[in-house]
C-alpha atoms as a PDB file:
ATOM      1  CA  UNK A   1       6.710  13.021 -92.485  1.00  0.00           C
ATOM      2  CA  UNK A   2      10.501  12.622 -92.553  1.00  0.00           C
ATOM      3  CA  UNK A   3      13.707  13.549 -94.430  1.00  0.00           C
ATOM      4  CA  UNK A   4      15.979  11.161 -95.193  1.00  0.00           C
ATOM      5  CA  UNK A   5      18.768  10.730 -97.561  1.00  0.00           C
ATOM      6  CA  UNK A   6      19.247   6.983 -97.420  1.00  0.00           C
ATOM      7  CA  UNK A   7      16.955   3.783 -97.321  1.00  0.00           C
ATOM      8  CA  UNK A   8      15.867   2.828 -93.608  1.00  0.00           C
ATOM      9  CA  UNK A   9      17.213  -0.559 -92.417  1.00  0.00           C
ATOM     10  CA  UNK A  10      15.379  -3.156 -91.169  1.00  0.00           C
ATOM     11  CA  UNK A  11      17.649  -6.385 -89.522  1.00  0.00           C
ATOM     12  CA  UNK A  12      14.973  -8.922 -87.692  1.00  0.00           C
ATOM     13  CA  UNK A  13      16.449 -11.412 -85.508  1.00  0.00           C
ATOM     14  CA  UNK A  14      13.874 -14.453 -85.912  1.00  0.00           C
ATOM     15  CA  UNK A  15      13.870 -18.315 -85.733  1.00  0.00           C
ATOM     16  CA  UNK A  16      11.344 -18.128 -89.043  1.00  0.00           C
ATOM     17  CA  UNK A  17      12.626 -15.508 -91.305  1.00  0.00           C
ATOM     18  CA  UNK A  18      10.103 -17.336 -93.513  1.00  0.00           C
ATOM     19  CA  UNK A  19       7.403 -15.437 -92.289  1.00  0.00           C
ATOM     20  CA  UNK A  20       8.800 -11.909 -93.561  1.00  0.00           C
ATOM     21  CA  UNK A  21       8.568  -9.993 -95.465  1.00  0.00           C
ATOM     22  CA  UNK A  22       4.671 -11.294 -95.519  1.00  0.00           C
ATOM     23  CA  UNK A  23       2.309  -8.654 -95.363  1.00  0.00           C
ATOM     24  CA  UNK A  24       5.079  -6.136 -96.155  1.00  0.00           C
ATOM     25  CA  UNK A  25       6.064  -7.505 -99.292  1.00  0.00           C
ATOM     26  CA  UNK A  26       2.686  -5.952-100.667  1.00  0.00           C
ATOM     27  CA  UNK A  27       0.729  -2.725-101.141  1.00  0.00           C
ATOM     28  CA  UNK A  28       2.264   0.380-100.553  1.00  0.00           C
ATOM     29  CA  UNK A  29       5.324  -1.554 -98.250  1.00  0.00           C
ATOM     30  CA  UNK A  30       5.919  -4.005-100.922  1.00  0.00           C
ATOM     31  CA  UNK A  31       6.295  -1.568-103.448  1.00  0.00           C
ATOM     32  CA  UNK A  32       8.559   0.787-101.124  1.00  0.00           C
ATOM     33  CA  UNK A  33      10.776  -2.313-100.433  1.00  0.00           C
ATOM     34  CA  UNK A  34      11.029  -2.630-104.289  1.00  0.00           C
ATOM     35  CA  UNK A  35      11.898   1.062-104.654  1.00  0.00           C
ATOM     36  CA  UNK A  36      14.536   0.828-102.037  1.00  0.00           C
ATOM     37  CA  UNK A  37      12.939   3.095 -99.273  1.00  0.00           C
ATOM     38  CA  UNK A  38      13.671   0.811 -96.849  1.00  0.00           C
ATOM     39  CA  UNK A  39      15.498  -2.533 -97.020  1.00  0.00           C
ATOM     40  CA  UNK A  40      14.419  -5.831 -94.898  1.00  0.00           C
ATOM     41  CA  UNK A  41      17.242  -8.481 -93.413  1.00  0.00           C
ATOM     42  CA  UNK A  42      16.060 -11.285 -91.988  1.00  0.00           C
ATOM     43  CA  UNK A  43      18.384 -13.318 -89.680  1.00  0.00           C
ATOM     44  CA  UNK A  44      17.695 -16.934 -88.656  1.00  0.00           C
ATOM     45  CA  UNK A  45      18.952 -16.996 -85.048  1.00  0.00           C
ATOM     46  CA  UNK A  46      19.275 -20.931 -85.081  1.00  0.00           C
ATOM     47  CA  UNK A  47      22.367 -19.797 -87.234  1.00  0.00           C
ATOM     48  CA  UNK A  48      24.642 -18.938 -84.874  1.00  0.00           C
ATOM     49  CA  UNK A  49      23.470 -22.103 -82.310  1.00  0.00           C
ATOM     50  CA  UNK A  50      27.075 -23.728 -81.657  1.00  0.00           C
ATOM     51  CA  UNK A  51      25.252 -27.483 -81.374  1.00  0.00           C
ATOM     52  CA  UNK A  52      24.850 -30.275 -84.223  1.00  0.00           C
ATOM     53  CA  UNK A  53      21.122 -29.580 -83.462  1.00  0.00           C
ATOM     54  CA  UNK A  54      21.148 -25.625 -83.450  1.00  0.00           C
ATOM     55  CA  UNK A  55      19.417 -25.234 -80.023  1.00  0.00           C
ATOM     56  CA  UNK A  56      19.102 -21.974 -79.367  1.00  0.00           C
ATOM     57  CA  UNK A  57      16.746 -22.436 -75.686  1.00  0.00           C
ATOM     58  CA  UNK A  58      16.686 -24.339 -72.970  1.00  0.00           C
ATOM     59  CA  UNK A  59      15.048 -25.198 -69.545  1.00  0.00           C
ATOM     60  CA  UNK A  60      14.232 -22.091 -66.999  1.00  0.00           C
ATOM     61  CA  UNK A  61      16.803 -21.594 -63.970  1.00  0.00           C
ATOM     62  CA  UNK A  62      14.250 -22.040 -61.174  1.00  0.00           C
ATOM     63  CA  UNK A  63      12.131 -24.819 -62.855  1.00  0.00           C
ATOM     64  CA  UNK A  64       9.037 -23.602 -64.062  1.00  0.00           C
ATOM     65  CA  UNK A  65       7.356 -24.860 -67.788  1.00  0.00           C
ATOM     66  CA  UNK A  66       8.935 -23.370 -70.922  1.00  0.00           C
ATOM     67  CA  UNK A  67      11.890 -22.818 -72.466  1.00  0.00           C
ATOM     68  CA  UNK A  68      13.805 -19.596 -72.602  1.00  0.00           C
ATOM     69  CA  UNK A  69      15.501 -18.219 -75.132  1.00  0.00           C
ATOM     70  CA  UNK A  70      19.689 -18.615 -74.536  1.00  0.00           C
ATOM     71  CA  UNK A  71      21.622 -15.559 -74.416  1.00  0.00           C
ATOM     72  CA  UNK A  72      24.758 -16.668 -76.132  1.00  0.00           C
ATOM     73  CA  UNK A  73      22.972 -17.586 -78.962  1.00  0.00           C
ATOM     74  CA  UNK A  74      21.135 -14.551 -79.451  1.00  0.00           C
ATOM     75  CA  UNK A  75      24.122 -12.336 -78.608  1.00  0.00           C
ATOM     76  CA  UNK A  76      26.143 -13.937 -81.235  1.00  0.00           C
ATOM     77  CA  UNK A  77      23.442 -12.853 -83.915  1.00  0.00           C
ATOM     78  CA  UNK A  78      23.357  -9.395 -82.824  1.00  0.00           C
ATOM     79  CA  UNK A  79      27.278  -9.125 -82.940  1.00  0.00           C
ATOM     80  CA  UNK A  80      27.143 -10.357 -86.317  1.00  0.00           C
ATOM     81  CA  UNK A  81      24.445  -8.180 -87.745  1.00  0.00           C
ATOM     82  CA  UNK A  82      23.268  -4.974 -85.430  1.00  0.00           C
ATOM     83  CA  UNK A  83      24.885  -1.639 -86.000  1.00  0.00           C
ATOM     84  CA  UNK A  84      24.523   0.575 -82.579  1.00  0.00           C
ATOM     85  CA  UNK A  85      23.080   3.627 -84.518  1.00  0.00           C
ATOM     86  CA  UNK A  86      20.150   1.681 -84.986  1.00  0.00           C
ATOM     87  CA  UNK A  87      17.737   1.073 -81.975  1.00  0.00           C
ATOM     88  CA  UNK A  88      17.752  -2.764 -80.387  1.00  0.00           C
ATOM     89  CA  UNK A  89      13.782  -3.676 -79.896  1.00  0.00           C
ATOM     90  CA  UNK A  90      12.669  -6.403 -78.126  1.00  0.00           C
ATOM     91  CA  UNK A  91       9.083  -7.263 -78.869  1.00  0.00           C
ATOM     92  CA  UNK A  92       7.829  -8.544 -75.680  1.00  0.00           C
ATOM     93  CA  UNK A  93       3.897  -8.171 -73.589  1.00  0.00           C
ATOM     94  CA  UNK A  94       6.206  -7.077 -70.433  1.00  0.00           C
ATOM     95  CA  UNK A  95       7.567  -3.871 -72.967  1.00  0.00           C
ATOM     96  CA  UNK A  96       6.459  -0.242 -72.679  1.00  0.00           C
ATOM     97  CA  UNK A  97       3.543   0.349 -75.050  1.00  0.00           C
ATOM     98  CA  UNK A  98       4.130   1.153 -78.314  1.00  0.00           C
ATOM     99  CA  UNK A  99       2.617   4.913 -78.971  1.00  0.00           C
ATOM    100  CA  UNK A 100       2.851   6.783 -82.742  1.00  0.00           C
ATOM    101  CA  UNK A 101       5.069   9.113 -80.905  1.00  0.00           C
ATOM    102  CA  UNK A 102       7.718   6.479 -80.746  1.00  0.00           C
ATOM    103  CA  UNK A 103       6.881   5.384 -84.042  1.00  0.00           C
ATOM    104  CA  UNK A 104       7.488   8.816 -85.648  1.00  0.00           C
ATOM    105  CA  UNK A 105      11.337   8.496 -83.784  1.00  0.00           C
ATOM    106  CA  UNK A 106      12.033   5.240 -85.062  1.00  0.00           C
ATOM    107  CA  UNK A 107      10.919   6.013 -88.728  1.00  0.00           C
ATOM    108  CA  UNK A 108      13.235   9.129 -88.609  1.00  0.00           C
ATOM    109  CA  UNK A 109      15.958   7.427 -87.326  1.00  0.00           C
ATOM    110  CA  UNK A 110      18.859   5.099 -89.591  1.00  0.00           C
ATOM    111  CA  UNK A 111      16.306   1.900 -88.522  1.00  0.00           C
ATOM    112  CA  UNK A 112      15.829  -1.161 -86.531  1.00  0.00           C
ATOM    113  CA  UNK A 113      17.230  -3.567 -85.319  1.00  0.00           C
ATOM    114  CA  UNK A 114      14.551  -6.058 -84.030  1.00  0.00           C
ATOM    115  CA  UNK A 115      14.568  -9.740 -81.304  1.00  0.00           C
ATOM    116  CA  UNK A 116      11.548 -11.846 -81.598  1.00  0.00           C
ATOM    117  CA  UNK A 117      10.951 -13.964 -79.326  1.00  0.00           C
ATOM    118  CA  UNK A 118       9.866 -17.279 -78.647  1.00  0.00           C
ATOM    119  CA  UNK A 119       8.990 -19.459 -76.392  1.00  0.00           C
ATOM    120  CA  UNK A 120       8.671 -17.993 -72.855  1.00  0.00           C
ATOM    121  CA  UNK A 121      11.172 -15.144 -73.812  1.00  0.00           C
ATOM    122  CA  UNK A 122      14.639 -14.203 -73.902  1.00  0.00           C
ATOM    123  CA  UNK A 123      17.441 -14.360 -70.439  1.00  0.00           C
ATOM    124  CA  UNK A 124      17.290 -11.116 -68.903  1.00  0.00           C
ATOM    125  CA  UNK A 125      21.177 -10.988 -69.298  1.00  0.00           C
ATOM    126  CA  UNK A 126      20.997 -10.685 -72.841  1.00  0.00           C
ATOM    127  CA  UNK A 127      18.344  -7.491 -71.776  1.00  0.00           C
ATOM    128  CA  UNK A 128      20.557  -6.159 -69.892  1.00  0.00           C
ATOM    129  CA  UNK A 129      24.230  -6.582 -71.360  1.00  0.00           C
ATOM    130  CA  UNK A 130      22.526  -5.126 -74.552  1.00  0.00           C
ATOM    131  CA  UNK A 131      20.689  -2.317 -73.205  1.00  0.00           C
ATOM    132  CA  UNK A 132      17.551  -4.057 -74.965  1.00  0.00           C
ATOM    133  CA  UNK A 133      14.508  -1.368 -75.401  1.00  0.00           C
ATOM    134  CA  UNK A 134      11.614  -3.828 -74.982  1.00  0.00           C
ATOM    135  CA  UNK A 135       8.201  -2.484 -76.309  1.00  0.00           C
ATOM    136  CA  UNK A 136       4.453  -4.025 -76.240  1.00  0.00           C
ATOM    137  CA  UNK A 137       1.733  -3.748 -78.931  1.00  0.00           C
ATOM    138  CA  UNK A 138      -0.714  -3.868 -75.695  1.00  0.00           C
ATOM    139  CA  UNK A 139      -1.767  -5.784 -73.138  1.00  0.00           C
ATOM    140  CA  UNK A 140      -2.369  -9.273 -75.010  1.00  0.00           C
ATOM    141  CA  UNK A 141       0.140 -12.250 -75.784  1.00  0.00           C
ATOM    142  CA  UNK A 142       1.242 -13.520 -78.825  1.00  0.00           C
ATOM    143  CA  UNK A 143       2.879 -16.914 -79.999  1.00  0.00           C
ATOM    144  CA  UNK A 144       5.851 -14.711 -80.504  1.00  0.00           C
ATOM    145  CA  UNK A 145       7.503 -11.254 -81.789  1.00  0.00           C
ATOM    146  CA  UNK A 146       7.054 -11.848 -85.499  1.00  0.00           C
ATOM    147  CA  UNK A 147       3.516 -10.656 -85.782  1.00  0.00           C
ATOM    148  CA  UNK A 148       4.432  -7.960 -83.357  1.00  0.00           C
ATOM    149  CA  UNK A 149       7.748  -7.130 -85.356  1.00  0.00           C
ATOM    150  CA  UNK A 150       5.779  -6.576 -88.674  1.00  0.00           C
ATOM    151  CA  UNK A 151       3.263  -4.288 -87.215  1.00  0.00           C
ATOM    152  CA  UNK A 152       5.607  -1.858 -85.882  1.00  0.00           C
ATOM    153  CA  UNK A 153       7.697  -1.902 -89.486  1.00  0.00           C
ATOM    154  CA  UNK A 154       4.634  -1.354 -91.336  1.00  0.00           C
ATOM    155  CA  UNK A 155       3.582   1.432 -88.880  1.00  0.00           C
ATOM    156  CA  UNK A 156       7.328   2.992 -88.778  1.00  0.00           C
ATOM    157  CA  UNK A 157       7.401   2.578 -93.326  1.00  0.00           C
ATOM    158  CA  UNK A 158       4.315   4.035 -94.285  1.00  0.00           C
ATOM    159  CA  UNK A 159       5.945   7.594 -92.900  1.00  0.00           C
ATOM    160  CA  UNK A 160       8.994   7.389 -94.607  1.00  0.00           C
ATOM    161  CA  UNK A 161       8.651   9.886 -97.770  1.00  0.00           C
ATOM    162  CA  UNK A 162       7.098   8.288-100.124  1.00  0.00           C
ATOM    163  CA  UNK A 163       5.182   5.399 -99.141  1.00  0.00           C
ATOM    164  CA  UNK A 164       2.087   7.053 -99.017  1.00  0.00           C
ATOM    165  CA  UNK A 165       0.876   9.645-102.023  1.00  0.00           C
ATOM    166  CA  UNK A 166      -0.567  12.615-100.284  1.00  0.00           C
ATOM    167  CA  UNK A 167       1.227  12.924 -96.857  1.00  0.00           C
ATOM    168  CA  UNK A 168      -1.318  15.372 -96.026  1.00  0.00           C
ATOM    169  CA  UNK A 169      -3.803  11.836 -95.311  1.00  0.00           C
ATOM    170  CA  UNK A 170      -1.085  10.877 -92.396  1.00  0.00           C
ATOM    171  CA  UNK A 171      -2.363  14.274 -90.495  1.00  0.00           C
ATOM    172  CA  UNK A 172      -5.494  14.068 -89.183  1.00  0.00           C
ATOM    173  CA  UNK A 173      -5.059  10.332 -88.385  1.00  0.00           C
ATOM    174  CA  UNK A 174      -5.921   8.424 -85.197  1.00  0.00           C
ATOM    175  CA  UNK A 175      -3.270   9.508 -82.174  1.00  0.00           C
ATOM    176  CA  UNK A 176      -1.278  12.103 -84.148  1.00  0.00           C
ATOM    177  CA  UNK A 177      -3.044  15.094 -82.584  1.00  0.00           C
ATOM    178  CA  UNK A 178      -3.678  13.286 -79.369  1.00  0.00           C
ATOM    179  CA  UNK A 179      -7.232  12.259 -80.457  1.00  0.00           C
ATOM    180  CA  UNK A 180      -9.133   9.145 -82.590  1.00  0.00           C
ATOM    181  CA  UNK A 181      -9.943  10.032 -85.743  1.00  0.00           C
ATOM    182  CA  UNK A 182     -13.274  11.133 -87.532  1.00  0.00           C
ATOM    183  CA  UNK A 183     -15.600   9.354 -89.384  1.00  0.00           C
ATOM    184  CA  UNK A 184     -15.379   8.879 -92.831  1.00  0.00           C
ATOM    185  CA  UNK A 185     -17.868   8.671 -95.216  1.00  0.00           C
ATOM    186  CA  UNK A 186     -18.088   8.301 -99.227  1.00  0.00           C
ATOM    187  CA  UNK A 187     -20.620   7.752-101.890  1.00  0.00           C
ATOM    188  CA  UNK A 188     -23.350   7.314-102.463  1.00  0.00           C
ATOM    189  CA  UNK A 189     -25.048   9.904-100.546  1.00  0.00           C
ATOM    190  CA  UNK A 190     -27.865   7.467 -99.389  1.00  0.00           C
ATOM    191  CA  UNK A 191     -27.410   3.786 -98.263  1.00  0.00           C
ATOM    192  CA  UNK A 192     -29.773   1.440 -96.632  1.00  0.00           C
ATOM    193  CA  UNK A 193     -31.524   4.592 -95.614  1.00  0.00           C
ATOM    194  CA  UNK A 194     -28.306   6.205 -93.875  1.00  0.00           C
ATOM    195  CA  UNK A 195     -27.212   9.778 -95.292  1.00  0.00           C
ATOM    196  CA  UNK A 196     -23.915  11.296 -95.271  1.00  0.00           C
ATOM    197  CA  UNK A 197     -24.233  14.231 -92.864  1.00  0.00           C
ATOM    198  CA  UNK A 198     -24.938  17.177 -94.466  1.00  0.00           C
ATOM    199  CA  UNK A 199     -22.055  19.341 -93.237  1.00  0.00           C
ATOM    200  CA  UNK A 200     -20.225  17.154 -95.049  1.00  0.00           C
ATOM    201  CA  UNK A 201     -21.719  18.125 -98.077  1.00  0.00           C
ATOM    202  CA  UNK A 202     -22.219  21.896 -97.638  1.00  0.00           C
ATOM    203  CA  UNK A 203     -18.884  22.584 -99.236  1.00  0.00           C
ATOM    204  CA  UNK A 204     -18.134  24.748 -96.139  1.00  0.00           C
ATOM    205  CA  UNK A 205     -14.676  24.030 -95.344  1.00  0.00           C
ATOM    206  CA  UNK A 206     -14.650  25.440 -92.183  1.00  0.00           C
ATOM    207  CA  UNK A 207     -17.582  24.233 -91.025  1.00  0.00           C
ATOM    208  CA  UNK A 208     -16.398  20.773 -92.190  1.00  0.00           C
ATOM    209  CA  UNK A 209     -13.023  21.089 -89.963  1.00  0.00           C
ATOM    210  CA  UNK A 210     -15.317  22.048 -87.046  1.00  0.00           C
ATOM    211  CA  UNK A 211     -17.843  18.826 -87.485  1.00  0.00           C
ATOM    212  CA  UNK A 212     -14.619  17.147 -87.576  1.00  0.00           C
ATOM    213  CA  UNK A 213     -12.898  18.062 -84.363  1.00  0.00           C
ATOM    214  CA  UNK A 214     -15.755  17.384 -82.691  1.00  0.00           C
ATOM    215  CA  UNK A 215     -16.513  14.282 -83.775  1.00  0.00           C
ATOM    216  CA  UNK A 216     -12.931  13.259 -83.016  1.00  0.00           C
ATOM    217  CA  UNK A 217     -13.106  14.444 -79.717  1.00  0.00           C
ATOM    218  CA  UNK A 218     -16.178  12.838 -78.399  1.00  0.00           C
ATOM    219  CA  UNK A 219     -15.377   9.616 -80.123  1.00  0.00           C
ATOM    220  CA  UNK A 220     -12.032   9.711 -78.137  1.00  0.00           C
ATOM    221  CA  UNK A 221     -13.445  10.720 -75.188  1.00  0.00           C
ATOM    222  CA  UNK A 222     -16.138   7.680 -75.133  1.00  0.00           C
ATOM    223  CA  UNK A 223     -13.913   5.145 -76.381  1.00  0.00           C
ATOM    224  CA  UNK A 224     -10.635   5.879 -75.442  1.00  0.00           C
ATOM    225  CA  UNK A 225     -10.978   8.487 -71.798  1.00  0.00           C
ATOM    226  CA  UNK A 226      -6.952   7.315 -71.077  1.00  0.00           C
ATOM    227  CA  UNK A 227      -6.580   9.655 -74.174  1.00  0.00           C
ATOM    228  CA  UNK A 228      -8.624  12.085 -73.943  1.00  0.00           C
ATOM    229  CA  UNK A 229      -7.202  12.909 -69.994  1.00  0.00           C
ATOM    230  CA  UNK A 230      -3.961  13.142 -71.629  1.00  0.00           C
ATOM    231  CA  UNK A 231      -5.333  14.919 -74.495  1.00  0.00           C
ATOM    232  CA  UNK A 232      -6.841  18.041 -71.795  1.00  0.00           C
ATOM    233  CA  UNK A 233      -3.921  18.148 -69.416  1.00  0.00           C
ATOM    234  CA  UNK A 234      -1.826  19.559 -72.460  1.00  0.00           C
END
């Protein structure tokens, strides 16, 4: 969890600002928004198009199919509405993959500043004159960075202070000790024949942490071994 003493900004550089807030305008990001934890700007790039028809791509030097995304346009929209204490996010597949470690940063930070992208991406001028920080959700593609955009907000808002009740639940959760989390289980105590494991029910709290760990660390180390290599070499 982090301090803070004033709401964390979120600008989104988009071609369909329509699609935000979406999921984030509910449930415990919807009522932050409300609340003024963090505030949401959504900024239609075809704005700042200098054409009668607002085109804001065009065809790939090289040939090639696509479009790409023109860097004179997009630059224009983040002179007019990124601030350079906030970080400049690209969501792209080519980007280095998002981890909670990154997450934790960005949610203790002022906020973000993020590009969506279309089409078959943005120039690589505009990456470059901009010092762009391009990041991946993993190793799948998208029809562009919206979807991409809202699941890093919602991962980076539900750690500001206050989104969530009892910031004790954000502890033990998948990657922040290096490991997938533990199964969960609730009542009733019998269903279709399965029971809840009885350490669970002993009311032995340390024997309850124990069951716990190792759960966690053989489910991470049969479904996720990437983790649990980095998880031992610490």
């Amino acid at each position: 969890m982090v301090e803070r003493t004033e709401a964390f900004q979120a600008v989104v550089l988009t071609l369909f600002p329509e699609m935000f807030p979406g999921p984030l305008g509910v449930s415990l990001a919807g009522k932050a928004l409300a609340d003024g934890i963090w505030a949401l700007e959504t900024v239609d790039i075809r704005g700042f198009a200098r054409d009668k028809h607002r085109t804001v791509d065009d065809s790939p030097f090289g040939g090639g199919a696509g479009m790409v995304m023109r860097p004179d346009v997009l630059d224009a929209a983040i002179t007019a509405n990124h601030r350079p204490e906030r970080p400049l996010i690209y969501l792209t597949p080519r980007g280095k993959l998002l981890g909670q470690a990154r997450v934790r940063e960005l949610a203790a930070g002022p906020g973000v500043t993020l590009i969506c992208g279309r089409y078959e991406g943005v120039d690589e001028r505009l990456l470059e004159a901009r010092s762009v920080e391009e990041v991946s959700l993993g190793d799948f593609i998208l029809s562009g960075g919206e979807i991409a955009a809202l699941a890093l907000l919602d991962a980076a808002i539900r750690l500001l202070p206050g989104v969530v009740g009892k910031t004790e639940s954000l502890d033990d959760e998948s990657f922040e000790t290096g490991l997938l989390e533990y199964p969960h289980y609730t009542r009733p105590d019998v269903w279709q024949g399965r029971e809840v494991p009885e350490v669970l029910r002993s009311g032995h709290h340390a024997k309850v942490a124990a069951w716990r760990r190792a759960q966690a660390e053989e489910i991470t180390r049969e479904r996720r071994p990437d983790l649990w290599e980095r998880h031992v070499k610490k």
